[in-house]
Protein backbone atom coordinates (compact mmCIF):
# COMPACT_ATOMS: atom_id res chain seq x y z
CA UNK A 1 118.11 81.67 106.73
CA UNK A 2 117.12 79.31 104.34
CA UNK A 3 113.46 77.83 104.05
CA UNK A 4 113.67 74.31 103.56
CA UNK A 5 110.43 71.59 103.68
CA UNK A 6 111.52 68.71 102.73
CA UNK A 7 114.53 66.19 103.20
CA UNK A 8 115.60 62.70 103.60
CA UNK A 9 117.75 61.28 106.69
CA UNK A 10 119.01 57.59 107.49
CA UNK A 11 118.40 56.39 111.19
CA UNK A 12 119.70 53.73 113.01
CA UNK A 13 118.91 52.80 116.72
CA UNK A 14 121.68 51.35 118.65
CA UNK A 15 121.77 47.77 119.34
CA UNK A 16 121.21 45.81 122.13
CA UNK A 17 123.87 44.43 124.69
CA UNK A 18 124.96 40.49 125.00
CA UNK A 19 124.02 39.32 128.34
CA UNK A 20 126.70 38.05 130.42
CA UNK A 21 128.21 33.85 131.13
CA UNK A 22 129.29 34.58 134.63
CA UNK A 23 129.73 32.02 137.83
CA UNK A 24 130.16 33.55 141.19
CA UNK A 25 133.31 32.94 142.31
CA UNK A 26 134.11 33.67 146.06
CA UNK A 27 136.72 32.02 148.76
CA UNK A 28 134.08 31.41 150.74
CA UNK A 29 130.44 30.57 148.74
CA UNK A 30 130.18 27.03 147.85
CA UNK A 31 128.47 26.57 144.41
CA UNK A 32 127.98 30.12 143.87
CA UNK A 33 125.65 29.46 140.78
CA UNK A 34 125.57 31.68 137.71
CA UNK A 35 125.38 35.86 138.28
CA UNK A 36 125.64 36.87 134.42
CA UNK A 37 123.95 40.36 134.30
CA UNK A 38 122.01 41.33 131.42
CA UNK A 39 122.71 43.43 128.04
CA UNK A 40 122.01 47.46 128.31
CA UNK A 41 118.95 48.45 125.85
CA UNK A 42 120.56 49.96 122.61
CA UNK A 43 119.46 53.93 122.38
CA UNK A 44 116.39 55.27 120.43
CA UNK A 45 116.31 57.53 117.61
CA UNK A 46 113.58 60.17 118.18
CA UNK A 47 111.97 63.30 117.14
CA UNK A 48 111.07 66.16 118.50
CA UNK A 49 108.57 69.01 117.64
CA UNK A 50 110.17 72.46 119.27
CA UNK A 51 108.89 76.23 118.51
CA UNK A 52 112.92 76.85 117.80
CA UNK A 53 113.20 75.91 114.63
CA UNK A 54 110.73 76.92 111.28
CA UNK A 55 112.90 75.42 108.89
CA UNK A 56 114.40 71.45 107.87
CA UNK A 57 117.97 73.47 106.91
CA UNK A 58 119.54 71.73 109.66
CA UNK A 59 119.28 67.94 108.91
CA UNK A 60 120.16 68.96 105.31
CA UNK A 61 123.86 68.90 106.50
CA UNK A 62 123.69 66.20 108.79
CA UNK A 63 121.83 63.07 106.90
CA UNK A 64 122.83 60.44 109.04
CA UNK A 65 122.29 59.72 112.51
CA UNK A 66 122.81 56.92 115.01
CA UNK A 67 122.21 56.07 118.63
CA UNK A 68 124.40 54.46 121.07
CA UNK A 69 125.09 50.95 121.10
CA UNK A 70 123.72 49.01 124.72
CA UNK A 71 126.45 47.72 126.78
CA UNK A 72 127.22 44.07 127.36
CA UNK A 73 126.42 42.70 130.83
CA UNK A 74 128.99 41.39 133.48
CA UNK A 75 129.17 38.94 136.48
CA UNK A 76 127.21 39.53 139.65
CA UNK A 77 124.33 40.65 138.08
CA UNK A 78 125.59 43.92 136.53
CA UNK A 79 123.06 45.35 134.08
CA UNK A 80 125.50 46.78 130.87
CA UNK A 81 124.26 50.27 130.25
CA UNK A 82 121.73 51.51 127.96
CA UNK A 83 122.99 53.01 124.43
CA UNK A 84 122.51 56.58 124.35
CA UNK A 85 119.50 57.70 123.04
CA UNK A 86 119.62 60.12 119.88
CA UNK A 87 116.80 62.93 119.89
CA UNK A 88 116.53 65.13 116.87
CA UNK A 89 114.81 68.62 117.22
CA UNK A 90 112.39 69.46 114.39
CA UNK A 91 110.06 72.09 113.20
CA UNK A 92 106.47 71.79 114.58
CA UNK A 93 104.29 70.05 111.80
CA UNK A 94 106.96 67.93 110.35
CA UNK A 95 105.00 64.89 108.75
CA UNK A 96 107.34 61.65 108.94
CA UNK A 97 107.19 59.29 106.22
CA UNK A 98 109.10 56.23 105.28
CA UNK A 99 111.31 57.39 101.83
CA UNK A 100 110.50 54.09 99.95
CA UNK A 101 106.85 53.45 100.71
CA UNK A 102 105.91 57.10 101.29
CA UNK A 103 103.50 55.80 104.12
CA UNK A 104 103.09 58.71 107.13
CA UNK A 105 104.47 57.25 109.56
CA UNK A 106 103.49 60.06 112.61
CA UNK A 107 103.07 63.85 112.75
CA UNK A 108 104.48 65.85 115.20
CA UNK A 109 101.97 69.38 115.93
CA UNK A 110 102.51 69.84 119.39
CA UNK A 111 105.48 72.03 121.03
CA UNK A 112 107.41 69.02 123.12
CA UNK A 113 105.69 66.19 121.21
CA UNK A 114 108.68 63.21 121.03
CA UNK A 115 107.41 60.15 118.75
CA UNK A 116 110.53 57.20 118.41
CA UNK A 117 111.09 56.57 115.12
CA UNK A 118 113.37 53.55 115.72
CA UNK A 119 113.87 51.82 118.69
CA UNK A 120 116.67 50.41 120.37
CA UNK A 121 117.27 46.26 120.22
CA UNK A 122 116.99 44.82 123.50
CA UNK A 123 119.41 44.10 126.07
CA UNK A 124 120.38 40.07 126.01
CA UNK A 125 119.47 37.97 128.86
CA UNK A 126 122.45 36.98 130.91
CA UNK A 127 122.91 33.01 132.17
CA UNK A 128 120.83 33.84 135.48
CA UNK A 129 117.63 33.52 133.69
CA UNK A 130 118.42 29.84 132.61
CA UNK A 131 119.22 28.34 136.01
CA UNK A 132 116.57 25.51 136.29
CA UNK A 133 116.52 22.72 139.03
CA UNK A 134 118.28 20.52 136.49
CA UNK A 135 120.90 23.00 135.63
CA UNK A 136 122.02 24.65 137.63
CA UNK A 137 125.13 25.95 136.25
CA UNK A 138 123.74 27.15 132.71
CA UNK A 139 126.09 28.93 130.50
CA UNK A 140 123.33 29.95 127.97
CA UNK A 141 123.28 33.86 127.39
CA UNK A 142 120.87 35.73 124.48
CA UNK A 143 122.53 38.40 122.05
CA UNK A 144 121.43 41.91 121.70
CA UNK A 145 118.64 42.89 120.11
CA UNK A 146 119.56 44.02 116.52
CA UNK A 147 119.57 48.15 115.82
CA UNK A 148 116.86 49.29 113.50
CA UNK A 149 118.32 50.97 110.07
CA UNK A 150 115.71 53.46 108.41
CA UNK A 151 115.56 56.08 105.68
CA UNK A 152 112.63 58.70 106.12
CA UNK A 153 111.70 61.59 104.07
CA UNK A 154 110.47 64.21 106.58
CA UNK A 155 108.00 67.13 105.00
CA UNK A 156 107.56 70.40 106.53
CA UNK A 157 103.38 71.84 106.89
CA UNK A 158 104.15 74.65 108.46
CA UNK A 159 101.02 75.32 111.75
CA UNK A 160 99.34 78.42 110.24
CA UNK A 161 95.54 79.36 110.92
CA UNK A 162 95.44 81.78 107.96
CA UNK A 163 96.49 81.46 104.29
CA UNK A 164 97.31 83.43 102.22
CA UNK A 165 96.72 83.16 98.30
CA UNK A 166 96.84 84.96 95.21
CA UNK A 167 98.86 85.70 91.96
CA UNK A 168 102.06 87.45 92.49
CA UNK A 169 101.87 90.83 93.43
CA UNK A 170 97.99 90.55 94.64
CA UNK A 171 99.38 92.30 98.07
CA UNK A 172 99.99 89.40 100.11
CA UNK A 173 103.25 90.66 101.44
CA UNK A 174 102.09 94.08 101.93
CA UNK A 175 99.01 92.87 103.90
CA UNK A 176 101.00 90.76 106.20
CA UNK A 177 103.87 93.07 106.81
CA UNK A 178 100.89 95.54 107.99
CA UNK A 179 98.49 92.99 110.32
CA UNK A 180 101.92 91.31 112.05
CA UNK A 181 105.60 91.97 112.31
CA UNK A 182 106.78 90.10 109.49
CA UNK A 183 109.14 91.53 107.08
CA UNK A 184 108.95 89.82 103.53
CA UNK A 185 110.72 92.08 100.85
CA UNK A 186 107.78 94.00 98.75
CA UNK A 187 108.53 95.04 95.52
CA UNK A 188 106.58 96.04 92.34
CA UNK A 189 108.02 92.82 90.61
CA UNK A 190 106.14 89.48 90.22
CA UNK A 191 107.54 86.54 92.91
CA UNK A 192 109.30 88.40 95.09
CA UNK A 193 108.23 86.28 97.98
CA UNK A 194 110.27 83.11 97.62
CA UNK A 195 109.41 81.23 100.53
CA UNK A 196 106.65 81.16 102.65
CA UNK A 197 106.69 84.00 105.71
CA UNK A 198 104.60 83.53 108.93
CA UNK A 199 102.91 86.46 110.77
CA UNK A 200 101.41 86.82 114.50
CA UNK A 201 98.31 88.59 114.23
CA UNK A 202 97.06 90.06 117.93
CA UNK A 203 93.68 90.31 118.48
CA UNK A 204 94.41 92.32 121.76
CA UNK A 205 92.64 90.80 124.71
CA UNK A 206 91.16 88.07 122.97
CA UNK A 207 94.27 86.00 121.48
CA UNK A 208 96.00 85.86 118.39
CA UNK A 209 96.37 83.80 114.88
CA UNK A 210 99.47 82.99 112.69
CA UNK A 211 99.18 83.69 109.22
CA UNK A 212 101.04 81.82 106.32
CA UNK A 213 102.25 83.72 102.98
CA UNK A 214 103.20 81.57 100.14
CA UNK A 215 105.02 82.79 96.92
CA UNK A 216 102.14 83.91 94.40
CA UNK A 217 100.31 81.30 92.29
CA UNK A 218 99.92 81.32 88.54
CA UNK A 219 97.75 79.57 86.34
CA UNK A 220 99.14 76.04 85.93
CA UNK A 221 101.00 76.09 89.39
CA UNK A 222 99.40 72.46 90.55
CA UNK A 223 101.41 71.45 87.57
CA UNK A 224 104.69 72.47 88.68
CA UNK A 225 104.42 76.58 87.21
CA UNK A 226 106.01 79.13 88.80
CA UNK A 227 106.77 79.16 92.45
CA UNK A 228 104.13 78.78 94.88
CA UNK A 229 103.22 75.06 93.88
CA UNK A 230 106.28 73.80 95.74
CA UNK A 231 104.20 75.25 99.22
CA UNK A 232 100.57 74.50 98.43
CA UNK A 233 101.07 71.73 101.07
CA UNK A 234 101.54 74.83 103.67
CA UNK A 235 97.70 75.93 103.15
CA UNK A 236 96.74 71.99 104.14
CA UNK A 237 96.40 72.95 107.84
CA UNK A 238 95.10 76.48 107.77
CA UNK A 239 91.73 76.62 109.08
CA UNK A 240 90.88 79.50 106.70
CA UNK A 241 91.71 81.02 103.32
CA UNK A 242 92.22 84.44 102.61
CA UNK A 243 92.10 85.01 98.39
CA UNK A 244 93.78 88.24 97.35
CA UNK A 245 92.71 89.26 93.79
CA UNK A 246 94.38 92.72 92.63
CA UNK A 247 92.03 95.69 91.75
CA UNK A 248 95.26 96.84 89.16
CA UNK A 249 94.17 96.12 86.41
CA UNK A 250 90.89 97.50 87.26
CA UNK A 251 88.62 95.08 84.12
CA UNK A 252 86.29 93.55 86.35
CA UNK A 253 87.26 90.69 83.61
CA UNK A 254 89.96 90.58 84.48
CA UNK A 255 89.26 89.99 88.19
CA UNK A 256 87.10 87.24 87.66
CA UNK A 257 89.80 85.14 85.61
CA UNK A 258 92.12 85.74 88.49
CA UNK A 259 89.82 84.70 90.77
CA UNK A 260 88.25 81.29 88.88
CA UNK A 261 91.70 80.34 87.44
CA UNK A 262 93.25 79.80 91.28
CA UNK A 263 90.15 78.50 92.68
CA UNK A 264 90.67 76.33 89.52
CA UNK A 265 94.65 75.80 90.86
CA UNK A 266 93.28 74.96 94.31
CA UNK A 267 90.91 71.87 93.53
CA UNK A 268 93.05 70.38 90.76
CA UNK A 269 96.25 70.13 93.63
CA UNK A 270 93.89 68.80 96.66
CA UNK A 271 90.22 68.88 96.84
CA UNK A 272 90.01 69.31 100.40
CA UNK A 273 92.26 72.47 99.84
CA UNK A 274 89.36 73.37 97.72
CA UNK A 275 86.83 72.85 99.91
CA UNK A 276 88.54 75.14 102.54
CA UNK A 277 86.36 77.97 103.63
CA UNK A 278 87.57 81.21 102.17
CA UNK A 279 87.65 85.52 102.42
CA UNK A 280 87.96 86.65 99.28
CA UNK A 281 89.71 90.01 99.30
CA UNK A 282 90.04 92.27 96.86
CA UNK A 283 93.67 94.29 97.15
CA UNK A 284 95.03 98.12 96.48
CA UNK A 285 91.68 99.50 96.47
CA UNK A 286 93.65 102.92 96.62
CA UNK A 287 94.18 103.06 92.87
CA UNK A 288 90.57 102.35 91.53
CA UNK A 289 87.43 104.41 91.83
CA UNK A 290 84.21 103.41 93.20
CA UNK A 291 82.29 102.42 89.76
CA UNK A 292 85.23 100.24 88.96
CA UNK A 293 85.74 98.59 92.66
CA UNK A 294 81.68 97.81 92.59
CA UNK A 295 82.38 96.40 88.78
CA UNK A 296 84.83 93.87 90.54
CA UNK A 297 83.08 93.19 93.59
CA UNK A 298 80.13 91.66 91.47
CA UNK A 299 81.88 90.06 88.79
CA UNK A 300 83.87 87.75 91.80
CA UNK A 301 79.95 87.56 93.12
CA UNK A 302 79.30 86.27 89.96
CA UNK A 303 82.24 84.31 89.97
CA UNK A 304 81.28 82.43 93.01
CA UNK A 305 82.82 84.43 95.75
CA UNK A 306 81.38 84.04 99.00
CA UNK A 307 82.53 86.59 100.83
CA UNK A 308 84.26 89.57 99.82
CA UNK A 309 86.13 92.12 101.58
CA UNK A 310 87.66 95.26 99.63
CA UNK A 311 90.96 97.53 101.23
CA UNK A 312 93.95 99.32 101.06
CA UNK A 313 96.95 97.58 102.49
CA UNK A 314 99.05 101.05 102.67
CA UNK A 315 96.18 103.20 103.86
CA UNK A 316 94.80 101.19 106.03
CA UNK A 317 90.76 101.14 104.70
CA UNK A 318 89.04 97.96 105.37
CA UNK A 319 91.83 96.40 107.13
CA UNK A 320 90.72 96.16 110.68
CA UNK A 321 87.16 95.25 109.67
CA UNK A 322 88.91 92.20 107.74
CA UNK A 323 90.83 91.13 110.88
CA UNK A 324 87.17 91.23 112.84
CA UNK A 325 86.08 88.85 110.33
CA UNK A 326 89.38 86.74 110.29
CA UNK A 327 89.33 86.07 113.53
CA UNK A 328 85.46 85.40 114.34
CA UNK A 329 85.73 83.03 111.32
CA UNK A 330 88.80 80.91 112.72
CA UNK A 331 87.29 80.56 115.96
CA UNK A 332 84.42 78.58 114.55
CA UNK A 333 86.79 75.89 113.09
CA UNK A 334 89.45 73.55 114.64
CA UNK A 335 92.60 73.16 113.44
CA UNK A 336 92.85 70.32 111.00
């Protein structure tokens, strides 16, 4: 399947229904008066947030979309029917904006969550409602309210509570396909994660967390570089970081640059993306020795890492201990 974020789509709502110009006519009612009905509402054109889908593939195909029209009313009073409403299944954290102004128009991060986008015209008043003492035989009827025409861009955050960062091959693939059941294609090849995977972590008894892996950063990536900048938006709405820095090369130089050159990436696309709290972890400890593994852990100290956790993806080491930590952190902080 295809991962795509971002498209465009033109909506319009259906329009309303003319009221109705109608006299009763029967053998025997004198003056029968008028009995126009009014107009059916034209349908809606809404959206709405469902677990079903991860991806915007689906409106790529289909870029316009229209509700039903409202049906005219009739004599004796007869209401026309509403337009058919048009409701259009989307990813959870789809962002809505208008394509020309690039206002937000809604969100949508709820399973079930429906928001109208554009709204039906209303139905037209038949000649009933303009029976007055001094006319009483009024043939005045309203039109439909008009359809609304719109062109949106939608965007795609996807609803992780972990992210997942680091230069290509820094183990973020390997660490995920180990703490959940998802199945990105590892190789010893930079940017061989090309879209962004999601993982369920369990917890066991005490719940769960999704994590988000993004194709590796590189320095200059909140410039357009490489691959990952096209999915910085997905880290927006995690509620923690984790930064994987390789141990391979083992330069604790080398780590450091790593380390301050994506933090570096991080504020220059979004400061609040920046300002996210953060686990730096420090990847494939299985092919450095101790000396050079304490080397790295306090140059990234020096650095101006936080927190730092060191393991082995493959083998296992540190792993669970870094899931502890994981989770107690993301339970202190709501979503955003």
């Amino acid at each position: 399947m295809r991962f795509v974020d971002e498209v465009e789509v033109d909506l319009q709502s259906g329009k309303g229904g003319r009221g109705s110009s109608s006299m009763r006519r029967e053998k025997y009612v004198e003056m029968g008066g008028p009995d126009g009905g009014d107009g059916g509402r034209g349908g809606n054109v809404s959206f709405l947030a469902t677990t079903g889908m991860h991806t915007l593939l689906d409106l790529r195909s289909r870029s316009a979309w229209r509700a039903g029209d409202g049906v005219a009313g009739s004599g004796r009073r007869k209401t026309g029917a509403q337009g058919e409403d048009l409701q259009i299944p989307v990813p959870v954290g789809t962002i809505v904006r208008d394509a020309e102004t690039d206002a937000v128009l809604f969100e949508l991060l709820a399973p079930g969550e429906e928001r109208v986008a554009a709204p039906g015209g209303i139905g037209g008043l038949g000649n009933t409602h303009f029976k007055t003492s001094t006319n009483r035989a009024p043939r005045t009827t309203t039109p439909g309210g008009p359809s609304v025409a719109l062109r949106l861009r939608l965007e795609l955050r996807l609803m992780a509570d972990v992210g997942l960062l680091g230069y290509p091959n820094a183990g973020k693939s390997t660490l995920i396909s180990v703490i959940s059941a998802a199945r990105p294609k590892v190789a010893d090849y930079p940017f061989t994660t090309l879209v962004p995977n999601l993982g369920v972590v369990s917890m066991g008894e005490q719940g769960s967390f999704v994590v988000a892996d993004i194709p590796g950063l590189i320095e200059g990536a909140a410039e357009g570089k490489g691959l990952g900048h096209q999915f910085l938006r997905h880290l927006q709405r995690t509620r923690t970081l984790l930064h994987l820095v390789s141990l391979s090369p083992t330069e604790a130089e080398t780590v450091a640059h790593r380390y301050r050159s994506l933090r570096n990436e991080l504020a220059t696309y979004d400061t609040e993306l920046a300002e996210k709290p953060e686990i730096v972890v420090l990847t494939q400890r299985d092919t450095v020795d101790d000396e050079a593994e304490a080397e790295a852990r306090e140059a990234l100290v020096e650095a101006g890492a936080g927190e730092v956790f060191v393991i082995s993806a493959i083998a296992g080491d540190g792993v669970p201990a870094l899931l502890r930590r994981t989770w107690s952190r993301i339970s202190e902080i709501p979503r955003s």
